[in-house]
N, C-alpha and C. Protein backbone atom coordinates (compact mmCIF):
# COMPACT_ATOMS: atom_id res chain seq x y z
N UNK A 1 0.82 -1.19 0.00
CA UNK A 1 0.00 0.00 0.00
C UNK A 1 0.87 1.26 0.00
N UNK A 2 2.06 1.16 0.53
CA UNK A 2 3.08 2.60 0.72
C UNK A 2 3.35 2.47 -0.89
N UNK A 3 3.64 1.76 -1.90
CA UNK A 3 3.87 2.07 -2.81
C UNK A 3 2.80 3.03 -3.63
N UNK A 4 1.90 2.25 -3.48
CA UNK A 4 0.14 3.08 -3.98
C UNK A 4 0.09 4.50 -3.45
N UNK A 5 0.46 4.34 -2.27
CA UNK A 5 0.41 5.74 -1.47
C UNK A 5 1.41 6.79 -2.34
N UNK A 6 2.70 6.59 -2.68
CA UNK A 6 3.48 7.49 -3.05
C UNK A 6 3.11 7.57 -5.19
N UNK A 7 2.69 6.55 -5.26
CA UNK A 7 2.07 6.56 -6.75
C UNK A 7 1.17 7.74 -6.85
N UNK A 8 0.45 7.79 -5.98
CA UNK A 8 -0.53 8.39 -6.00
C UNK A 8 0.07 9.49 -5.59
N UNK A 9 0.99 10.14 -4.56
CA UNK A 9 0.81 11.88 -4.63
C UNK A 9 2.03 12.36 -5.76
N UNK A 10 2.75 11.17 -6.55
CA UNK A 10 3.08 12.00 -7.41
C UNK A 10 2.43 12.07 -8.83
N UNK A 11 1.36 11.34 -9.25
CA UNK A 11 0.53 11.83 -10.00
C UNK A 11 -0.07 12.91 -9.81
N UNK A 12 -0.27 12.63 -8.35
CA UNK A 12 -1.09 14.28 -7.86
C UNK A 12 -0.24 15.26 -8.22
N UNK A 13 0.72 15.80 -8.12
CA UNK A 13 1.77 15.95 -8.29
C UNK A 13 1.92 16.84 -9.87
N UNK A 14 1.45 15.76 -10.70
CA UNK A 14 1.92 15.94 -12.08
C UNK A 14 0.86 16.51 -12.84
N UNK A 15 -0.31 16.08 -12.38
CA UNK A 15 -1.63 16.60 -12.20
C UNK A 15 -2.46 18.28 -11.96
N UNK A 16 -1.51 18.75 -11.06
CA UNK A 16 -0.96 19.72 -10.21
C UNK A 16 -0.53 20.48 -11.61
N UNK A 17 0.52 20.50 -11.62
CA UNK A 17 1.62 21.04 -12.87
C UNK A 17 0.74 21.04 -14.72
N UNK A 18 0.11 19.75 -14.60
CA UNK A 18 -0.86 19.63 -16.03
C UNK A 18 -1.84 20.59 -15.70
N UNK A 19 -2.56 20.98 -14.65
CA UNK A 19 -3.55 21.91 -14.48
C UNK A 19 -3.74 23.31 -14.21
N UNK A 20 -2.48 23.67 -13.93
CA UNK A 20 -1.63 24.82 -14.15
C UNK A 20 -1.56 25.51 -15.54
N UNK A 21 -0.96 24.41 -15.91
CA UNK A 21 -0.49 24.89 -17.80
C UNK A 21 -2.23 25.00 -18.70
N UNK A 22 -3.05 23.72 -18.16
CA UNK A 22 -4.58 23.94 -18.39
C UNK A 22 -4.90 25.28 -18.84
N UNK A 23 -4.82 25.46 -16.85
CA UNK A 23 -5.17 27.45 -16.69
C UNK A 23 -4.55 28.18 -17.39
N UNK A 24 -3.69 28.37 -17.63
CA UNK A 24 -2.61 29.41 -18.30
C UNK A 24 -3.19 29.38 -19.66
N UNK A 25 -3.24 27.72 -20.16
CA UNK A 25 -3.66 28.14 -21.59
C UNK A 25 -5.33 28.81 -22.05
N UNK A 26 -5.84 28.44 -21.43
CA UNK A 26 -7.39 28.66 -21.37
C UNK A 26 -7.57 30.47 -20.94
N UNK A 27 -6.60 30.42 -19.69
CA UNK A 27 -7.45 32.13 -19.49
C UNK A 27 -6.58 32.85 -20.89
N UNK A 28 -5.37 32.48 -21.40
CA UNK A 28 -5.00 33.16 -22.90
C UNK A 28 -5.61 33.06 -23.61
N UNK A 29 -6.84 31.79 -23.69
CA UNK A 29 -7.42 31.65 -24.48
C UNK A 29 -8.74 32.55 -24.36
N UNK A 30 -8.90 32.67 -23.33
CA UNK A 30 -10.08 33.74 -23.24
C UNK A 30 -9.92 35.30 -23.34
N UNK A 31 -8.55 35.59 -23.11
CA UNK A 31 -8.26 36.74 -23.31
C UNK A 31 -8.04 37.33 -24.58
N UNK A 32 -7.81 36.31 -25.37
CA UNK A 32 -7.04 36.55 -26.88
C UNK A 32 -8.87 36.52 -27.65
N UNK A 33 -9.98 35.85 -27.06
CA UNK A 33 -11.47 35.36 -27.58
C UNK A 33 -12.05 36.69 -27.16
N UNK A 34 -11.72 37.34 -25.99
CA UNK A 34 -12.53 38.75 -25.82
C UNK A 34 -12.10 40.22 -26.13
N UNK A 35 -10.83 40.03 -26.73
CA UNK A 35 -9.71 40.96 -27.37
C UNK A 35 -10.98 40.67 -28.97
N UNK A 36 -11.03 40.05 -29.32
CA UNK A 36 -11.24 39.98 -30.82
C UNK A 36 -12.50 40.14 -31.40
N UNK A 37 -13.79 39.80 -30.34
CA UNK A 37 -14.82 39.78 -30.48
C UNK A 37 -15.76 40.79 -29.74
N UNK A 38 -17.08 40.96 -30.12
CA UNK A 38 -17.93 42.27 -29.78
C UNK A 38 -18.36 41.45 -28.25
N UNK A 39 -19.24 42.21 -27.46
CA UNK A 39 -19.75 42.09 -26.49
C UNK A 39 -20.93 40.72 -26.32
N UNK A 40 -20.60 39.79 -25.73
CA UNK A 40 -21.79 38.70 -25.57
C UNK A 40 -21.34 37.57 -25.62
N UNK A 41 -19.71 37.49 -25.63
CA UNK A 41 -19.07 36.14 -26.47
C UNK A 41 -19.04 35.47 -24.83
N UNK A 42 -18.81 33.82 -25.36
CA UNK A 42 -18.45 33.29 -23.94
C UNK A 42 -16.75 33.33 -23.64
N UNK A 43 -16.38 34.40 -23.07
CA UNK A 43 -15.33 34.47 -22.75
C UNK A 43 -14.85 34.24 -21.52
N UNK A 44 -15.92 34.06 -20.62
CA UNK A 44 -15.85 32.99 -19.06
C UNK A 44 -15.76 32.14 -19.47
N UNK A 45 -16.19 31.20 -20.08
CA UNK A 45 -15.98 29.79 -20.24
C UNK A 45 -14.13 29.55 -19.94
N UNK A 46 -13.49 30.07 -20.50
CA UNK A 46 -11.74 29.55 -20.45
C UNK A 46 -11.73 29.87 -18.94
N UNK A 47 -11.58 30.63 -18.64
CA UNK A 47 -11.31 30.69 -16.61
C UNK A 47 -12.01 29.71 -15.82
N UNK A 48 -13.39 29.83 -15.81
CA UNK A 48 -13.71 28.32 -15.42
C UNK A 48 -13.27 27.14 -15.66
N UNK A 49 -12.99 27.08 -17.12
CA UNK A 49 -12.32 25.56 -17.32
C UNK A 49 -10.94 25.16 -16.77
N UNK A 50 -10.15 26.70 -16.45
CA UNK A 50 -8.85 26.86 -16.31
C UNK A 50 -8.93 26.17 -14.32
N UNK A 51 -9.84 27.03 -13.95
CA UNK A 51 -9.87 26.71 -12.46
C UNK A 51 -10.12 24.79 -12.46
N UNK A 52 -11.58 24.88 -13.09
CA UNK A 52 -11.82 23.21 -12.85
C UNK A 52 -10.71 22.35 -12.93
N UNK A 53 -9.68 22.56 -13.98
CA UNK A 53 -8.31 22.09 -14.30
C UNK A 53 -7.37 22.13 -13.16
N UNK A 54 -7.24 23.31 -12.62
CA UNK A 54 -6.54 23.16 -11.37
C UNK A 54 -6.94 22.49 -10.52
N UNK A 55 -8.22 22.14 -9.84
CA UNK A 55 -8.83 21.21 -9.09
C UNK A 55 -9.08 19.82 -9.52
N UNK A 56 -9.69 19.60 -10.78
CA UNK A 56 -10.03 18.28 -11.18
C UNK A 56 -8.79 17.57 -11.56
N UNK A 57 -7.56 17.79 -11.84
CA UNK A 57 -6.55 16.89 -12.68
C UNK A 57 -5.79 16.78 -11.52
N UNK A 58 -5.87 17.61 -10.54
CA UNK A 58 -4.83 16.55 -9.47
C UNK A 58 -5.35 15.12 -8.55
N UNK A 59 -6.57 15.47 -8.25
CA UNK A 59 -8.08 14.54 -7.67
C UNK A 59 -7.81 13.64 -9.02
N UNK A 60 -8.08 13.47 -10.38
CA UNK A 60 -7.94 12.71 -10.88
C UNK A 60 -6.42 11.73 -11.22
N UNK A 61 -5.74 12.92 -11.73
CA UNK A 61 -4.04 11.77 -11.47
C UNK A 61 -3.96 11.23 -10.53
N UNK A 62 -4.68 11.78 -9.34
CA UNK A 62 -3.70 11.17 -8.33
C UNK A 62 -5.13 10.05 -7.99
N UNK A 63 -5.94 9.78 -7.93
CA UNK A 63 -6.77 8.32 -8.04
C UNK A 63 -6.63 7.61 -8.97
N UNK A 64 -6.09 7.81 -10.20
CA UNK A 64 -5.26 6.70 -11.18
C UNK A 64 -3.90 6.45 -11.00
N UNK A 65 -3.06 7.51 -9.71
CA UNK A 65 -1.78 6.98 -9.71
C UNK A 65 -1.55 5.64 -8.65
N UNK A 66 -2.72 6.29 -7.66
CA UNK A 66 -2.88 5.35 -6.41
C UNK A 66 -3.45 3.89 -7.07
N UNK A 67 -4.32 3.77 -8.19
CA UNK A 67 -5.16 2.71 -8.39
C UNK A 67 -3.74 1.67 -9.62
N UNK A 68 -3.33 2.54 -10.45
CA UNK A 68 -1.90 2.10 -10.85
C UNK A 68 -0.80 1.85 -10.10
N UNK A 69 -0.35 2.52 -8.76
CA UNK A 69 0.80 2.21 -8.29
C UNK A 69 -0.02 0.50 -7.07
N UNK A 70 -1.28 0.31 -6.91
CA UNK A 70 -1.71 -0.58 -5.96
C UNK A 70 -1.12 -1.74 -7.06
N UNK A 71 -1.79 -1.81 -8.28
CA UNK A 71 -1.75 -2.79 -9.16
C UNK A 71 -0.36 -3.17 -9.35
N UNK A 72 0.61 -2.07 -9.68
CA UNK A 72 1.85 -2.30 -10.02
C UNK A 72 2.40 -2.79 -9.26
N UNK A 73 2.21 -2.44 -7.79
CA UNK A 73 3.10 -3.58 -6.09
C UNK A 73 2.62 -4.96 -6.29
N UNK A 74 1.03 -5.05 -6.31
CA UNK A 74 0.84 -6.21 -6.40
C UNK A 74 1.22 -7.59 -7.70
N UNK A 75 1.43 -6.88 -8.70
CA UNK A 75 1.76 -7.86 -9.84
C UNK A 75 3.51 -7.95 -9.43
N UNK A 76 4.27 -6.75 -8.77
CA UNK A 76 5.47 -7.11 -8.47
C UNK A 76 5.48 -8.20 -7.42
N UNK A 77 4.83 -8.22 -6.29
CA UNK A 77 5.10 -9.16 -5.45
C UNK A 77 4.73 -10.34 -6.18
N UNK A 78 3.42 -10.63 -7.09
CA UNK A 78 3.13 -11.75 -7.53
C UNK A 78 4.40 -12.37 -8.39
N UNK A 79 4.99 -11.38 -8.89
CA UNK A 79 6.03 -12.29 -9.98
C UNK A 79 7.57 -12.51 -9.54
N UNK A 80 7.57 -11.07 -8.26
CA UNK A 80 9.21 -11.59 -8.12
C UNK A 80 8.99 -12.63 -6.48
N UNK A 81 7.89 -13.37 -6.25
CA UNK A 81 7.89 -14.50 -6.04
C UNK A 81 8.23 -15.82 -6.63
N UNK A 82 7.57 -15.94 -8.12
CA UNK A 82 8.16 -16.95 -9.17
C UNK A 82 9.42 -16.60 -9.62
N UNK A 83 10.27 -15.53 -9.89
CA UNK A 83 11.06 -15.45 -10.94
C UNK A 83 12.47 -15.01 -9.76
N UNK A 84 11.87 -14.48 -8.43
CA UNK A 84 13.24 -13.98 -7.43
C UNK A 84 13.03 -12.50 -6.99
N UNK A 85 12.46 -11.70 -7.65
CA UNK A 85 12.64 -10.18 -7.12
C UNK A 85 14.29 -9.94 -7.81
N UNK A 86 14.25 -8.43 -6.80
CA UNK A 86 15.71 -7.77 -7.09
C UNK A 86 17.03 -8.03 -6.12
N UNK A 87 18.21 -8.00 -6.78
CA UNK A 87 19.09 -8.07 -5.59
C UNK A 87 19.74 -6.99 -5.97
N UNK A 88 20.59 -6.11 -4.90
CA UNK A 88 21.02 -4.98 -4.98
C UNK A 88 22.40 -4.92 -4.39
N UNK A 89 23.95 -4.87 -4.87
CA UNK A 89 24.71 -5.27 -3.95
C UNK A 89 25.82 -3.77 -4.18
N UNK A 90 25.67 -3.79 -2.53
CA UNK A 90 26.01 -2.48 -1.77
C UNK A 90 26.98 -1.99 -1.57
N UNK A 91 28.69 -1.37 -1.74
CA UNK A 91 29.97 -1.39 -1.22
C UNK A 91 30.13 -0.42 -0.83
């Protein structure tokens, strides 16, 4: 489970950083959409999407990193039971 655990906050993590760049691109995108056009356009739409981005993509990476890093411990323990695991030698 500590593996899942750390899977998971660095998706969060990356998630974080993807939702960032989201925002950035979206409120340019709204700025460059209300620069060009007359009065009435949806030019909220990019800031909202920009925020949801900052909130939704770290909540999401990071419940597919946790649900990927659970899977990934467990198929490791399953196989480096048959095959040996790792050895690591230290000087």
């Amino acid at each position: 489970m500590s593996a899942a655990k750390i899977s998971g906050v660095l998706y969060a993590a990356m998630g974080l950083i993807f939702g960032l760049i989201v925002a950035l691109i979206s409120s340019a995108g709204a700025g460059i959409l209300a620069a060009t056009q007359s009065q009435g356009s949806q030019g909220w739409l990019g800031p909202i999407f920009g925020i949801g981005a900052i909130v939704f993509l770290p909540i999401l990476y990071g419940v597919i990193g946790l649900i990927a890093g659970a899977i990934s411990a467990a198929l490791y323990n399953l196989f480096s039971g048959l095959v040996g695991g790792l050895e690591l030698e230290v000087q």
